[in-house]
C-alpha atoms as a PDB file:
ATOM      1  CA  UNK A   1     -99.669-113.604  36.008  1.00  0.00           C
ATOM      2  CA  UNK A   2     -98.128-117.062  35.484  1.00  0.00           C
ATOM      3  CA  UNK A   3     -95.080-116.420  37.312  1.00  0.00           C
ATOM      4  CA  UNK A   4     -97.780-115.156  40.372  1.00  0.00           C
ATOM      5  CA  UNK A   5     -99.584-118.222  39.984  1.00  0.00           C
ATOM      6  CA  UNK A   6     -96.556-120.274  40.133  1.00  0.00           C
ATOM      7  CA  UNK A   7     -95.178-118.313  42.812  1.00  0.00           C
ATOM      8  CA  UNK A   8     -92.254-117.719  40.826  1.00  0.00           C
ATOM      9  CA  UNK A   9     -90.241-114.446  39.926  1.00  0.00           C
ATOM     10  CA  UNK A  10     -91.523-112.704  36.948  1.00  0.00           C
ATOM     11  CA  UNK A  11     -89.416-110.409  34.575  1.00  0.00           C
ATOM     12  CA  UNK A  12     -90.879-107.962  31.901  1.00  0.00           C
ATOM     13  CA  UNK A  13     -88.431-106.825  29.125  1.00  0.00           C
ATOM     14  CA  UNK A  14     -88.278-103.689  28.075  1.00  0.00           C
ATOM     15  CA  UNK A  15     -86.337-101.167  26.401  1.00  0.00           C
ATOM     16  CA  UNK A  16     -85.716 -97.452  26.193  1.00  0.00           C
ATOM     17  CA  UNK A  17     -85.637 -95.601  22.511  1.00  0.00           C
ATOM     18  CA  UNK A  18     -86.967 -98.793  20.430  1.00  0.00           C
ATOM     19  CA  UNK A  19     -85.667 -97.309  16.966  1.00  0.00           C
ATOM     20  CA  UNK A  20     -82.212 -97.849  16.944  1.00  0.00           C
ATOM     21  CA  UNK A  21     -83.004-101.621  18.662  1.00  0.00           C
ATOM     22  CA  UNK A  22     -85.137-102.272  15.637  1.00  0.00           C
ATOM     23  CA  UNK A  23     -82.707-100.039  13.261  1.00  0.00           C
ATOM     24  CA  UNK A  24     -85.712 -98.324  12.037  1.00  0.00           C
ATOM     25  CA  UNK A  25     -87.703-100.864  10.146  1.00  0.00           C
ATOM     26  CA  UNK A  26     -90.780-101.987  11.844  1.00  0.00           C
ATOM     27  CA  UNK A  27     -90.802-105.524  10.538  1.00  0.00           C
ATOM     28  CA  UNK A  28     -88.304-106.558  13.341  1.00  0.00           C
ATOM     29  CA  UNK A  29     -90.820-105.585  16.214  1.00  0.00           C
ATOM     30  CA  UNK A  30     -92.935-108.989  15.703  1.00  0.00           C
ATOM     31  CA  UNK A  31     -89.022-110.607  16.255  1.00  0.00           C
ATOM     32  CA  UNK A  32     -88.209-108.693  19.291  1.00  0.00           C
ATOM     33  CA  UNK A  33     -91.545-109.667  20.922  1.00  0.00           C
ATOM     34  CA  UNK A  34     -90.511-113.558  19.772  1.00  0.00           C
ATOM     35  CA  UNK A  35     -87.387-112.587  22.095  1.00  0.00           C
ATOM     36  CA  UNK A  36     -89.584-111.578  24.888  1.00  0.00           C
ATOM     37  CA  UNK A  37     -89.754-107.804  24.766  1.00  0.00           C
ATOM     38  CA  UNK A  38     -93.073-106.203  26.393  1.00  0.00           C
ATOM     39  CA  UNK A  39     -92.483-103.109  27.042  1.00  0.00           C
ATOM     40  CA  UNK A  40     -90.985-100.339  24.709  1.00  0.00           C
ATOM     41  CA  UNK A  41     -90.023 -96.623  25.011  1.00  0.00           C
ATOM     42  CA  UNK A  42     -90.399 -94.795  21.547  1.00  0.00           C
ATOM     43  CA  UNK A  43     -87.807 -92.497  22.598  1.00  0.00           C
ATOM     44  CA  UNK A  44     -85.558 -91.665  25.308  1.00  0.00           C
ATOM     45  CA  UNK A  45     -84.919 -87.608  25.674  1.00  0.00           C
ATOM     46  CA  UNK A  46     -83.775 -86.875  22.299  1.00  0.00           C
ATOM     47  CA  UNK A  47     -85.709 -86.919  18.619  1.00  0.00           C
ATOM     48  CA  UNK A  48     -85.351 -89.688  17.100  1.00  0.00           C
ATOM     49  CA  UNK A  49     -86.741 -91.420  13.677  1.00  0.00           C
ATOM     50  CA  UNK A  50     -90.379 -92.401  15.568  1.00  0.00           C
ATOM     51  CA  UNK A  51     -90.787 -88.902  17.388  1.00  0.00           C
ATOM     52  CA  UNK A  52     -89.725 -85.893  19.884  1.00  0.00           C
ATOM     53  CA  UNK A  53     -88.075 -86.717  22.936  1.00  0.00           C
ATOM     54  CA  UNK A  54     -88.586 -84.448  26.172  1.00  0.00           C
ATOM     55  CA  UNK A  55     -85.837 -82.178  25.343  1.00  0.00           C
ATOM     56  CA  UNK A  56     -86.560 -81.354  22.360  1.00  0.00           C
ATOM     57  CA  UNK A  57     -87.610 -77.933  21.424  1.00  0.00           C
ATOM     58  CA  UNK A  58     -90.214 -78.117  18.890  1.00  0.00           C
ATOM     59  CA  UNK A  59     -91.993 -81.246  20.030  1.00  0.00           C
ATOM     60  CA  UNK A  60     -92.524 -81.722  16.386  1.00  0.00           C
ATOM     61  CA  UNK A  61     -94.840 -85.143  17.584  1.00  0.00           C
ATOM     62  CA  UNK A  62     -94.918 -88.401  16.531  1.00  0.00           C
ATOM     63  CA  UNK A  63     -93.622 -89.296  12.866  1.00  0.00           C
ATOM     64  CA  UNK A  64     -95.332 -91.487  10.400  1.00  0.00           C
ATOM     65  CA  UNK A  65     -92.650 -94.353  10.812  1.00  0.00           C
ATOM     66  CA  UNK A  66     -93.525 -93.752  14.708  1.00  0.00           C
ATOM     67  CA  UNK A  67     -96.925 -94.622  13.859  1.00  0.00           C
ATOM     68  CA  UNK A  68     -96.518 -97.905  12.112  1.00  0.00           C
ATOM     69  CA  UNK A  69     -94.442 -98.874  14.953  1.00  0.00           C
ATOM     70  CA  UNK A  70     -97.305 -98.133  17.348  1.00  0.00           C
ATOM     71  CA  UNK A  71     -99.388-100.201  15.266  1.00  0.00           C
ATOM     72  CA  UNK A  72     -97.207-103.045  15.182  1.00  0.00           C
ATOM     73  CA  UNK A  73     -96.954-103.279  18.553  1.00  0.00           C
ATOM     74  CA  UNK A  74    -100.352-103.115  19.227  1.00  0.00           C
ATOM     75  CA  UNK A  75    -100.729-106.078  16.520  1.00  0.00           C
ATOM     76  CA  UNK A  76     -98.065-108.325  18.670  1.00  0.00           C
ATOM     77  CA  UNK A  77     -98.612-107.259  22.354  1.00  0.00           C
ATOM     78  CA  UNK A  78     -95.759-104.773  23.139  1.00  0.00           C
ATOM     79  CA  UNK A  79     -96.781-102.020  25.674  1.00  0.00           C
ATOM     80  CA  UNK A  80     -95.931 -98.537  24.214  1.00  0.00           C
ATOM     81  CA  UNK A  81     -94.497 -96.251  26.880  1.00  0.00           C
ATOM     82  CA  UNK A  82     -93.791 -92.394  26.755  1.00  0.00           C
ATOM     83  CA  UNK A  83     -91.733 -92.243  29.665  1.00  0.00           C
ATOM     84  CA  UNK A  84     -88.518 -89.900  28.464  1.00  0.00           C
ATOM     85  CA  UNK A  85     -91.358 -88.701  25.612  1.00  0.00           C
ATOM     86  CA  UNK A  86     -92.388 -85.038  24.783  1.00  0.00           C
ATOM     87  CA  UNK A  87     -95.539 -83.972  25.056  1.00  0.00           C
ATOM     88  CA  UNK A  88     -96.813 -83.823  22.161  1.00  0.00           C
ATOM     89  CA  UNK A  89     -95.385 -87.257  20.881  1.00  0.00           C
ATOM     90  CA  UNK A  90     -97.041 -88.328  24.009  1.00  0.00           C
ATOM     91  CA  UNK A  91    -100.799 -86.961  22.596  1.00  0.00           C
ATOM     92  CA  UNK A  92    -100.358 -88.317  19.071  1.00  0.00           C
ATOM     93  CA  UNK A  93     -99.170 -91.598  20.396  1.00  0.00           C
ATOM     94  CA  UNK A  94    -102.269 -91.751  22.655  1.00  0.00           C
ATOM     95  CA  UNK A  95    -104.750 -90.852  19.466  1.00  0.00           C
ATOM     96  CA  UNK A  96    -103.167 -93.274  17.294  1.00  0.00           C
ATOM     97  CA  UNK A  97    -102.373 -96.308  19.600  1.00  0.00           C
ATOM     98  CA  UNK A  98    -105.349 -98.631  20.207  1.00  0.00           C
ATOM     99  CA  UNK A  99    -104.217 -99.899  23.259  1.00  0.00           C
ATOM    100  CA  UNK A 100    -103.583 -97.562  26.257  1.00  0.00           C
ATOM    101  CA  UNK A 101    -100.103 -96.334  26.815  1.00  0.00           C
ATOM    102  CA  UNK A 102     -97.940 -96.035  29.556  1.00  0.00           C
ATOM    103  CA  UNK A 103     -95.726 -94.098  31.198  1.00  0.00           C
ATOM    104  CA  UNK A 104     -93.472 -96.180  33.170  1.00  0.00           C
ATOM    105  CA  UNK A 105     -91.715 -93.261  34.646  1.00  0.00           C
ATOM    106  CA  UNK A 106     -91.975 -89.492  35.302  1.00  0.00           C
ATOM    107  CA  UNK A 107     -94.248 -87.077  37.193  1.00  0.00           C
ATOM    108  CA  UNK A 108     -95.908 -83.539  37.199  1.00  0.00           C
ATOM    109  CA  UNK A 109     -94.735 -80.820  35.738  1.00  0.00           C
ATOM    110  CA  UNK A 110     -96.839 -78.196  37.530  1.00  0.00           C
ATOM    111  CA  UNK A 111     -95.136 -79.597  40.930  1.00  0.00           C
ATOM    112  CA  UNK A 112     -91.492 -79.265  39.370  1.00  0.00           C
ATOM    113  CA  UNK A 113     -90.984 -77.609  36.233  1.00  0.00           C
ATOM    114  CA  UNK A 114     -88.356 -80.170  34.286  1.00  0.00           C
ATOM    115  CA  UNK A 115     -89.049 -81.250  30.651  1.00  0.00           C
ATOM    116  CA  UNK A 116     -89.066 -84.485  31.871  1.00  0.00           C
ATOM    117  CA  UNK A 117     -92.143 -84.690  33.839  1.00  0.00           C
ATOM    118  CA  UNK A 118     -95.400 -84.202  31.780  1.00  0.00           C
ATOM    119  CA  UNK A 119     -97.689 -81.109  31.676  1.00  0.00           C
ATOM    120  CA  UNK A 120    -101.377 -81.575  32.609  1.00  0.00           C
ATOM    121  CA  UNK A 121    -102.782 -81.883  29.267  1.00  0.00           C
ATOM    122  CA  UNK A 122    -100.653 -85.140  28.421  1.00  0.00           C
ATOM    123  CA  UNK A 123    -101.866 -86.392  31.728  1.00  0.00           C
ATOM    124  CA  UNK A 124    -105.110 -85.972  30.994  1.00  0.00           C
ATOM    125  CA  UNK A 125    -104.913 -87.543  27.756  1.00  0.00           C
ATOM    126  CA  UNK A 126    -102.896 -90.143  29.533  1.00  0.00           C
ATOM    127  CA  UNK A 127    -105.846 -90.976  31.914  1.00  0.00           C
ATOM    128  CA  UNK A 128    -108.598 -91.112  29.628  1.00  0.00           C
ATOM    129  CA  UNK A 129    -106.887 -93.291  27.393  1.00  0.00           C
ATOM    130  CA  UNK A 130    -106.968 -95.735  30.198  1.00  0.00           C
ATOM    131  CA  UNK A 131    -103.086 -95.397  30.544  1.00  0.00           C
ATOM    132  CA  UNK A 132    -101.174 -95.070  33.931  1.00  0.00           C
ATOM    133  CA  UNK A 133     -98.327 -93.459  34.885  1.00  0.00           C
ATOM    134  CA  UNK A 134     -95.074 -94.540  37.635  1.00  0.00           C
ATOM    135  CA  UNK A 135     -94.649 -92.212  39.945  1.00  0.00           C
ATOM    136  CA  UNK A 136     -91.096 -91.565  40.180  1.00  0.00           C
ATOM    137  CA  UNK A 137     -88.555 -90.705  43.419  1.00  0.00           C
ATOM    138  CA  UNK A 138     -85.901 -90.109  41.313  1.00  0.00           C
ATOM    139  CA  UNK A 139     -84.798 -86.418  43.097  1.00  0.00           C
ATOM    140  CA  UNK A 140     -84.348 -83.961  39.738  1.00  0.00           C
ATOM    141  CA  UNK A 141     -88.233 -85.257  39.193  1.00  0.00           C
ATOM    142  CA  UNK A 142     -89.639 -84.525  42.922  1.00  0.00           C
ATOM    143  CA  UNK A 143     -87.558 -81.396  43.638  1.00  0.00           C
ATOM    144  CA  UNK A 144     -89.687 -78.221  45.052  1.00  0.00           C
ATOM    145  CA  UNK A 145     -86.865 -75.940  45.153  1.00  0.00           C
ATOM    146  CA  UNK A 146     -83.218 -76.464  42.220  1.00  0.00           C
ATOM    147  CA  UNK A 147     -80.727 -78.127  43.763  1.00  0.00           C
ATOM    148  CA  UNK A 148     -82.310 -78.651  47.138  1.00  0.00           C
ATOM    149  CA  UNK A 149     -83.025 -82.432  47.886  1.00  0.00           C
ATOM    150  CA  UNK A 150     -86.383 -83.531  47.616  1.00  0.00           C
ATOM    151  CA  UNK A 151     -88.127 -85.075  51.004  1.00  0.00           C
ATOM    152  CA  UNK A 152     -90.579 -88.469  50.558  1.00  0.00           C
ATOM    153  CA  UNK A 153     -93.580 -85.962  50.824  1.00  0.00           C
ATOM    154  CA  UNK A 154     -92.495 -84.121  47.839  1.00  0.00           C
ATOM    155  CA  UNK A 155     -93.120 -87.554  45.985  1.00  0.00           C
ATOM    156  CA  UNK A 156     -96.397 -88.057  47.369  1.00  0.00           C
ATOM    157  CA  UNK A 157     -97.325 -84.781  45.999  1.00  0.00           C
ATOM    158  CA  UNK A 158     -97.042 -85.893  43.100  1.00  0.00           C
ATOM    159  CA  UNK A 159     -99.175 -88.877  43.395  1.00  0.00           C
ATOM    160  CA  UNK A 160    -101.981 -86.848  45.104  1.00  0.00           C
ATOM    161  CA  UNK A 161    -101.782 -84.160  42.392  1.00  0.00           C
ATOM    162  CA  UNK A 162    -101.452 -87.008  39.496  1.00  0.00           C
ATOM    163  CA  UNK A 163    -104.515 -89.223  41.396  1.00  0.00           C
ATOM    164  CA  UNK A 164    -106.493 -85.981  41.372  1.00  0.00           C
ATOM    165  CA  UNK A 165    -105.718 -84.663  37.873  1.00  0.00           C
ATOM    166  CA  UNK A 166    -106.478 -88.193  36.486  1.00  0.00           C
ATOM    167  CA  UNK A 167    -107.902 -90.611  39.161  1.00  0.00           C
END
């Protein structure tokens, strides 16, 4: 906001799978926010020590260190985003997180069936939590058909279906 007042460029940090940038303890996310970081994936595809990533099979959810970490950064003002999450990490981070989350990242998984994008139930949770989601045009995310390059329509299917499913 200052940067748009001051006509200025503005930059948001942010970082995919916080855990190993904090090496697991918690305590170091009020010093990462000191550095300027705003924005922070729990995980990024694979499980890690705060939950489930997308690939993994059990989504086994968030873990209790996960959920001290959500509540820290709540505390100091660090967005929490699911992109690259499972699931059902994705619905216990909603229920415990206070503030909404985001996903900065990722689409609908009823329009192309990838473990990437989210299935309808996250993105409903998603939207009543007050959280958004970013669209993506990143082609494995968009495609209709494996292997056959997505068009620009493709993408807006996705935002229709996701403004529809969620508002």
């Amino acid at each position: 906001r200052q940067a748009k007042r001051d006509q200025k460029l503005g930059v948001i940090f942010g970082v995919q799978g916080i855990a190993p940038k904090i090496e697991d303890d918690p305590g170091l996310i009020r010093i990462v926010h000191k550095l300027g970081l705003r924005i922070a994936q729990l995980t990024y595809n694979e499980r890690c020590s705060l939950g489930c990533g997308c690939l993994e099979q059990p989504d086994t959810g968030l873990t209790q260190l996960g959920r001290i970490c959500i509540r820290e950064m709540n505390h100091v003002g660090i967005c929490v985003d699911l992109a690259h999450g499972g699931d059902r990490t994705m619905i216990d981070a909603i229920e415990c997180s206070r503030e909404p989350i985001i996903v900065s990242h990722g689409n609908a998984r009823a329009l192309c069936d990838t473990p990437r994008n989210y299935a309808d139930e996250a993105l409903r949770q998603l939207g009543e939590c007050g959280g958004v989601i970013g669209i993506t045009a990143y082609g494995p995310l968009c495609e209709t058909q494996k292997g056959v390059r997505p068009t620009l329509n493709d993408m807006v299917d996705h935002i229709a279906y996701v403004a529809d499913l969620i508002g």
